[in-house]
C-alpha atoms as a PDB file:
ATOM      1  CA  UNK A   1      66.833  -1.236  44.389  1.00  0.00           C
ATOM      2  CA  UNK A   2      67.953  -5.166  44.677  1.00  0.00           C
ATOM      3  CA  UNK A   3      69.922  -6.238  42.064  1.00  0.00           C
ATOM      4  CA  UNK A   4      67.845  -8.831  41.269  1.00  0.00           C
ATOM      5  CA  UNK A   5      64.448  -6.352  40.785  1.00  0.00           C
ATOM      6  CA  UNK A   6      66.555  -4.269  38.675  1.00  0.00           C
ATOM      7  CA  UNK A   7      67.522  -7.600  36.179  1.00  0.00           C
ATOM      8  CA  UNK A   8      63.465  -8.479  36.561  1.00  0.00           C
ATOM      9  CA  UNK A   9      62.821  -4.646  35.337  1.00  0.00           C
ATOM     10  CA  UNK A  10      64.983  -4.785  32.877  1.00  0.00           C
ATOM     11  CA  UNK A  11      63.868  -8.069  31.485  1.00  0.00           C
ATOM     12  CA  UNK A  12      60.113  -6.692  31.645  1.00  0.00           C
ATOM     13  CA  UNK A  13      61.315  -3.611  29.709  1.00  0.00           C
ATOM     14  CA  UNK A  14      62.682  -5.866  26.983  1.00  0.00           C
ATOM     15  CA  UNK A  15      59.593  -7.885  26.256  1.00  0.00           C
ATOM     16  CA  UNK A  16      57.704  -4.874  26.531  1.00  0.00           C
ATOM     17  CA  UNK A  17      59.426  -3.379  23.563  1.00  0.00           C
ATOM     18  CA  UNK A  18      59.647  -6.364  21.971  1.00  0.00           C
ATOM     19  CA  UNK A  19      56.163  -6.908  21.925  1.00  0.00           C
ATOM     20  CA  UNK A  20      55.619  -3.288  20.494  1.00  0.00           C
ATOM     21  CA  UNK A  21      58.198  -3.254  18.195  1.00  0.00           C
ATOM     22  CA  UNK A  22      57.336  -6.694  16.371  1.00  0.00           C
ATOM     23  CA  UNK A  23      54.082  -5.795  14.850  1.00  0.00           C
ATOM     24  CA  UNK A  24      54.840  -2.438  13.467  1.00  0.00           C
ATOM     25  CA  UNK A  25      58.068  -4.109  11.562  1.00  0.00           C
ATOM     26  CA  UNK A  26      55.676  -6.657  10.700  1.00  0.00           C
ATOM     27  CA  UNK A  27      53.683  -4.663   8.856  1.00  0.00           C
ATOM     28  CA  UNK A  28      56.528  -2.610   7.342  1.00  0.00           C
ATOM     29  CA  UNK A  29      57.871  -5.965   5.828  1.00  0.00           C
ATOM     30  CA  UNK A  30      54.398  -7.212   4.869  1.00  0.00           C
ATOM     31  CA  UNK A  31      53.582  -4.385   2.306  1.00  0.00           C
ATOM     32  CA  UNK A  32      54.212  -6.279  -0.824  1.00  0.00           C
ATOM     33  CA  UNK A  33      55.397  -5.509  -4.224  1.00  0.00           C
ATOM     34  CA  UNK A  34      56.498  -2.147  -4.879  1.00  0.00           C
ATOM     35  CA  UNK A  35      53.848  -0.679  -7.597  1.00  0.00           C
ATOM     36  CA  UNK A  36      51.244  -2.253  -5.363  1.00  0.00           C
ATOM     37  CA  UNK A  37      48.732   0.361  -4.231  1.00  0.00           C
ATOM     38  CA  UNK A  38      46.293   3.422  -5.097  1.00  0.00           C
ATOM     39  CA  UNK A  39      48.737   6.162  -6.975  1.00  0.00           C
ATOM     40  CA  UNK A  40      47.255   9.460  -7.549  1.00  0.00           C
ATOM     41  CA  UNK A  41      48.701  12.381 -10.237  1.00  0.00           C
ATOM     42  CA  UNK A  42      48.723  13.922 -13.438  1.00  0.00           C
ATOM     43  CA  UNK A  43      49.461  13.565 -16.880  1.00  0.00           C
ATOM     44  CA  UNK A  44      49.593  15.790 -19.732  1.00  0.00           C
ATOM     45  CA  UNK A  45      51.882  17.734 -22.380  1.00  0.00           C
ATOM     46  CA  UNK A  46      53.403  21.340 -20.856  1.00  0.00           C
ATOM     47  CA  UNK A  47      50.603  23.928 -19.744  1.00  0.00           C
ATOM     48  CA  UNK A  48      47.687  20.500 -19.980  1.00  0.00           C
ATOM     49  CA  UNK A  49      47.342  18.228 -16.692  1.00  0.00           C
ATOM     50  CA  UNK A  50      44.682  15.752 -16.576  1.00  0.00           C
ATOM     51  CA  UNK A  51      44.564  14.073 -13.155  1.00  0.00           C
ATOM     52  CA  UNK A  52      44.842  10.489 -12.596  1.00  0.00           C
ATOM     53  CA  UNK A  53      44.327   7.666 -10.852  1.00  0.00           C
ATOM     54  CA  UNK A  54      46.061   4.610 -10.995  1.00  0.00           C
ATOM     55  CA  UNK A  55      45.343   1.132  -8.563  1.00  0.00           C
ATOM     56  CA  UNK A  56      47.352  -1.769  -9.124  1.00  0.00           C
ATOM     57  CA  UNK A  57      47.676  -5.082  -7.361  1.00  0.00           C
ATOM     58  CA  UNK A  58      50.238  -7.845  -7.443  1.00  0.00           C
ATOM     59  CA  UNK A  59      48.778 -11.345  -7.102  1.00  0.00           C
ATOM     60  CA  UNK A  60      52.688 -13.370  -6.178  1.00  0.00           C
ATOM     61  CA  UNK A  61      52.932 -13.643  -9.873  1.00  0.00           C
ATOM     62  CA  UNK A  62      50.910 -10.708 -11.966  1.00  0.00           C
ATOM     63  CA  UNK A  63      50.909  -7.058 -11.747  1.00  0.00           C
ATOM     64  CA  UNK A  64      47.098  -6.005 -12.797  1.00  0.00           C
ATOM     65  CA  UNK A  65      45.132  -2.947 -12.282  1.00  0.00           C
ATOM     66  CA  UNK A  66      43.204   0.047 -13.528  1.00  0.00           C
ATOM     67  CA  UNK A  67      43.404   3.144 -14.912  1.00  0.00           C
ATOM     68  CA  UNK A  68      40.731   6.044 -13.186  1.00  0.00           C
ATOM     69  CA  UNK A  69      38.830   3.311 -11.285  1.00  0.00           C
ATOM     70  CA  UNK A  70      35.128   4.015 -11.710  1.00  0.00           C
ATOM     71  CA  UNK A  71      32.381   4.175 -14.104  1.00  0.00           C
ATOM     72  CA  UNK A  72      34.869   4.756 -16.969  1.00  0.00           C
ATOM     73  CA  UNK A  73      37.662   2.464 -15.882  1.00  0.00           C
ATOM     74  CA  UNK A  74      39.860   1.059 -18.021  1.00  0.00           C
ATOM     75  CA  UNK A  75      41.408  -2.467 -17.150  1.00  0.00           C
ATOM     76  CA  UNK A  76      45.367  -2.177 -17.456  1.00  0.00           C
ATOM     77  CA  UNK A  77      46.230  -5.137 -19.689  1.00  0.00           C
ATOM     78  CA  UNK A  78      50.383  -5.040 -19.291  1.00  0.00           C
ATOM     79  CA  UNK A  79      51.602  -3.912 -16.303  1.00  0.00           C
ATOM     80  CA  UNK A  80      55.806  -4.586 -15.715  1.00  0.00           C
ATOM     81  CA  UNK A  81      58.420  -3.376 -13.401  1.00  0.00           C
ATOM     82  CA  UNK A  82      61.797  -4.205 -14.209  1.00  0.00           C
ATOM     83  CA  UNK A  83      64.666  -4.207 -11.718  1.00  0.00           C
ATOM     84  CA  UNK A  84      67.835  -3.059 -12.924  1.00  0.00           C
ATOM     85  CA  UNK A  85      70.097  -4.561  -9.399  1.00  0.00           C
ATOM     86  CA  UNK A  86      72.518  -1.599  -9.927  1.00  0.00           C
ATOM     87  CA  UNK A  87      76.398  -1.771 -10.278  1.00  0.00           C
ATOM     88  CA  UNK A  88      78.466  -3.045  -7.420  1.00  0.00           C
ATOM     89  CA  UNK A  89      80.855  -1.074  -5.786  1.00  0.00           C
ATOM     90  CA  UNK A  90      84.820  -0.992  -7.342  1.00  0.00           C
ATOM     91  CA  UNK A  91      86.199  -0.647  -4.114  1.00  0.00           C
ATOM     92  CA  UNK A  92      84.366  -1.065  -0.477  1.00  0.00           C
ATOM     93  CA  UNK A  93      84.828   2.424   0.498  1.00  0.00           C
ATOM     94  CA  UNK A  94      83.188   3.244  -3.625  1.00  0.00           C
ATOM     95  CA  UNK A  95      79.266   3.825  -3.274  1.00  0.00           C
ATOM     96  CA  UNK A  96      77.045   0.945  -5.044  1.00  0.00           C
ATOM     97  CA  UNK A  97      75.492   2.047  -7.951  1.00  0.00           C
ATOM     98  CA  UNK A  98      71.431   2.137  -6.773  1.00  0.00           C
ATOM     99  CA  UNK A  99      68.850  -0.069  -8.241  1.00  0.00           C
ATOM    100  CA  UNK A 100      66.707   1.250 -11.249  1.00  0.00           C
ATOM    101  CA  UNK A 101      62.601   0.347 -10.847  1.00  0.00           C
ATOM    102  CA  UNK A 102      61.322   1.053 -14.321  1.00  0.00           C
ATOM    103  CA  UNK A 103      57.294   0.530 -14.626  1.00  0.00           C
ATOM    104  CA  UNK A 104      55.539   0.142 -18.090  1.00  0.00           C
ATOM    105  CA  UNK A 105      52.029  -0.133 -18.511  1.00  0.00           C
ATOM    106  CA  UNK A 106      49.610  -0.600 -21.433  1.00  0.00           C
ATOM    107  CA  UNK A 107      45.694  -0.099 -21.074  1.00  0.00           C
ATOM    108  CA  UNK A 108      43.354   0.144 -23.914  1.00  0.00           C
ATOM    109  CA  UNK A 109      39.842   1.630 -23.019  1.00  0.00           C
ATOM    110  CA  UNK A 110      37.259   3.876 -24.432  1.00  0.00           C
ATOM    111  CA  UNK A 111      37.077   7.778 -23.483  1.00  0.00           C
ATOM    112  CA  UNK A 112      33.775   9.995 -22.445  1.00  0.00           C
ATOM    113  CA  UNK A 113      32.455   9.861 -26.447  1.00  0.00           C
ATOM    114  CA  UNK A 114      33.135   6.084 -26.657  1.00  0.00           C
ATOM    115  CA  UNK A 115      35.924   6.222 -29.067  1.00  0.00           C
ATOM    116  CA  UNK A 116      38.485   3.948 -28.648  1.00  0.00           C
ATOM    117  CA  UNK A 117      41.927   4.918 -26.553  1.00  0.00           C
ATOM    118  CA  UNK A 118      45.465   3.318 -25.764  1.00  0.00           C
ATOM    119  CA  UNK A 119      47.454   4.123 -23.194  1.00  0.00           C
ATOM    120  CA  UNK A 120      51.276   3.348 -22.967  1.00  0.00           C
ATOM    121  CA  UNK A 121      53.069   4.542 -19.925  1.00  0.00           C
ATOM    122  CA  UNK A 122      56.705   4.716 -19.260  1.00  0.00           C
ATOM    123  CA  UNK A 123      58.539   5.840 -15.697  1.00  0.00           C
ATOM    124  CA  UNK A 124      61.022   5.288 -13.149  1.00  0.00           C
ATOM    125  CA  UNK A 125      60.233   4.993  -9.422  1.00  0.00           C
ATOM    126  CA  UNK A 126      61.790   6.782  -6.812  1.00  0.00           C
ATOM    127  CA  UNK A 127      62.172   6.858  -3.436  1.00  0.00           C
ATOM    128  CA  UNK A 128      61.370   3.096  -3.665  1.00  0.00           C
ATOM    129  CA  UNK A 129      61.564   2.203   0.080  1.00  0.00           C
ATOM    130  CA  UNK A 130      60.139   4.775   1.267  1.00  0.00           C
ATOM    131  CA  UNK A 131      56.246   4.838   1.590  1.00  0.00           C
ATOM    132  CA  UNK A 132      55.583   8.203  -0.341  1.00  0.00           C
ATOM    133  CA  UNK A 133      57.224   6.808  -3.627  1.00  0.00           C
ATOM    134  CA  UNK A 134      56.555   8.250  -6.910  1.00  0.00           C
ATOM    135  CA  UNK A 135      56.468   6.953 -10.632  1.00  0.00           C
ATOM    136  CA  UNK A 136      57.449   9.792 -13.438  1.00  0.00           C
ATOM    137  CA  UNK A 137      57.733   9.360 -17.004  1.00  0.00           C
ATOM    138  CA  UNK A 138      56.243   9.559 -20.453  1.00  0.00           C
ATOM    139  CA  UNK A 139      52.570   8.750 -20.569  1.00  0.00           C
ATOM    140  CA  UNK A 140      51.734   8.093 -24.034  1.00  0.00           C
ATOM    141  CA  UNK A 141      47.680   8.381 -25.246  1.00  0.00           C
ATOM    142  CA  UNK A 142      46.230   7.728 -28.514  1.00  0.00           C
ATOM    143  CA  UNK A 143      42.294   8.578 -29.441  1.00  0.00           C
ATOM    144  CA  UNK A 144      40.915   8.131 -33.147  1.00  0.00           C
ATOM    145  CA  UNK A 145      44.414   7.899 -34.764  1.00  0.00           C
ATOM    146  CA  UNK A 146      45.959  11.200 -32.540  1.00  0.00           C
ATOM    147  CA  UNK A 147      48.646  10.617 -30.267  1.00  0.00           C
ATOM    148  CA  UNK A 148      49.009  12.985 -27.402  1.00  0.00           C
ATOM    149  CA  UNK A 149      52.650  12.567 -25.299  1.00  0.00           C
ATOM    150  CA  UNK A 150      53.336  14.543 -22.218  1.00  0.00           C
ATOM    151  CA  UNK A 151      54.991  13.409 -18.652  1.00  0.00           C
ATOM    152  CA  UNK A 152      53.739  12.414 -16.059  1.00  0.00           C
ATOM    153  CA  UNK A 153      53.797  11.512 -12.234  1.00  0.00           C
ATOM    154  CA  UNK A 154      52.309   9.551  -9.433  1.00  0.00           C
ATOM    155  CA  UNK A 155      52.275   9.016  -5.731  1.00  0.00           C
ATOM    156  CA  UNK A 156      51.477   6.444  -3.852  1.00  0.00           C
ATOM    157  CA  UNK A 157      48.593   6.793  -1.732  1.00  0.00           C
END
C-alpha cells in the first residue's frame, strides 16, 4: 500500500474511534451526583428484612427524593451526603487514604394503618465510581412511640 493511503487509513481510523468513543465517555461523565438514582434493598433488624425502595434526585443544589415510591410514598425531607476528601499520602510511593461518602436521610410519613412514622437513615457508600454502588448502614424507624433499628443496604439501579 502507498504510504500516503496508509497515513489517509490511519487518519480515518482515528476519527472513527473518536467519534465512537466521545459519546459513551460523555455519558459516563454526565451521570450526576452520586446518590442520584432508583436504589433498591432491604432493611430490617437480624432474621426481619423489609424491602425497599429508595429514588432520589439532585437538582445542582438539593438532594430530594422518596422513600417506596407509590401509593404510600413518603417524601424524604433531609437528604445529605458528606464527603470526607480522605488523607493524603505521607510519602508518594504511601497509598492516599480514600474518600468517605456518608448519606443521611430523614423522611417522616404514615404506614399501612395511618399512624404516623419517622425514618432516619445512616450509611456509607461504596464502590462510589463504579455504577453498581451500594449504601449500608443503620436505618432507624419509629411508629406510635416504638423504635425499630436494624441495617440496611441499597443498590443502585
Amino acid at each position: 500500500m502507498p504510504k500516503r493511503l496508509l497515513q489517509t487509513c490511519s487518519l480515518l481510523s482515528c476519527a472513527l474511534f473518536v467519534a465512537l468513543a466521545a459519546p459513551a465517555a460523555t455519558a459516563v461523565a454526565q451521570e450526576g451526583h452520586p446518590a442520584k438514582g432508583a436504589w433498591v434493598g432491604y432493611w430490617g433488624p437480624t432474621g426481619t428484612q423489609n424491602r425497599i425502595v429508595i429514588v432520589m434526585d439532585y437538582d445542582g443544589k438539593n438532594l430530594t427524593g422518596t422513600v417506596n415510591p407509590g401509593a404510600n410514598a413518603i417524601p424524604i425531607k433531609l437528604a445529605r451526603l458528606d464527603i470526607d476528601p480522605g488523607a493524603p499520602a505521607p510519602r508518594p510511593a504511601d497509598p492516599v487514604g480514600e474518600p468517605t461518602f456518608k448519606l443521611h436521610l430523614e423522611a417522616d410519613g404514615k404506614d399501612a394503618r395511618g399512624n404516623a412514622i419517622t425514618i432516619v437513615a445512616d450509611g456509607t457508600m461504596q464502590n462510589v465510581g463504579l455504577p453498581n454502588r451500594s449504601i449500608a448502614g443503620v436505618w432507624t424507624q419509629t411508629s406510635g412511640g416504638r423504635a425499630t433499628k436494624g441495617d440496611f443496604r441499597i443498590t443502585l439501579q
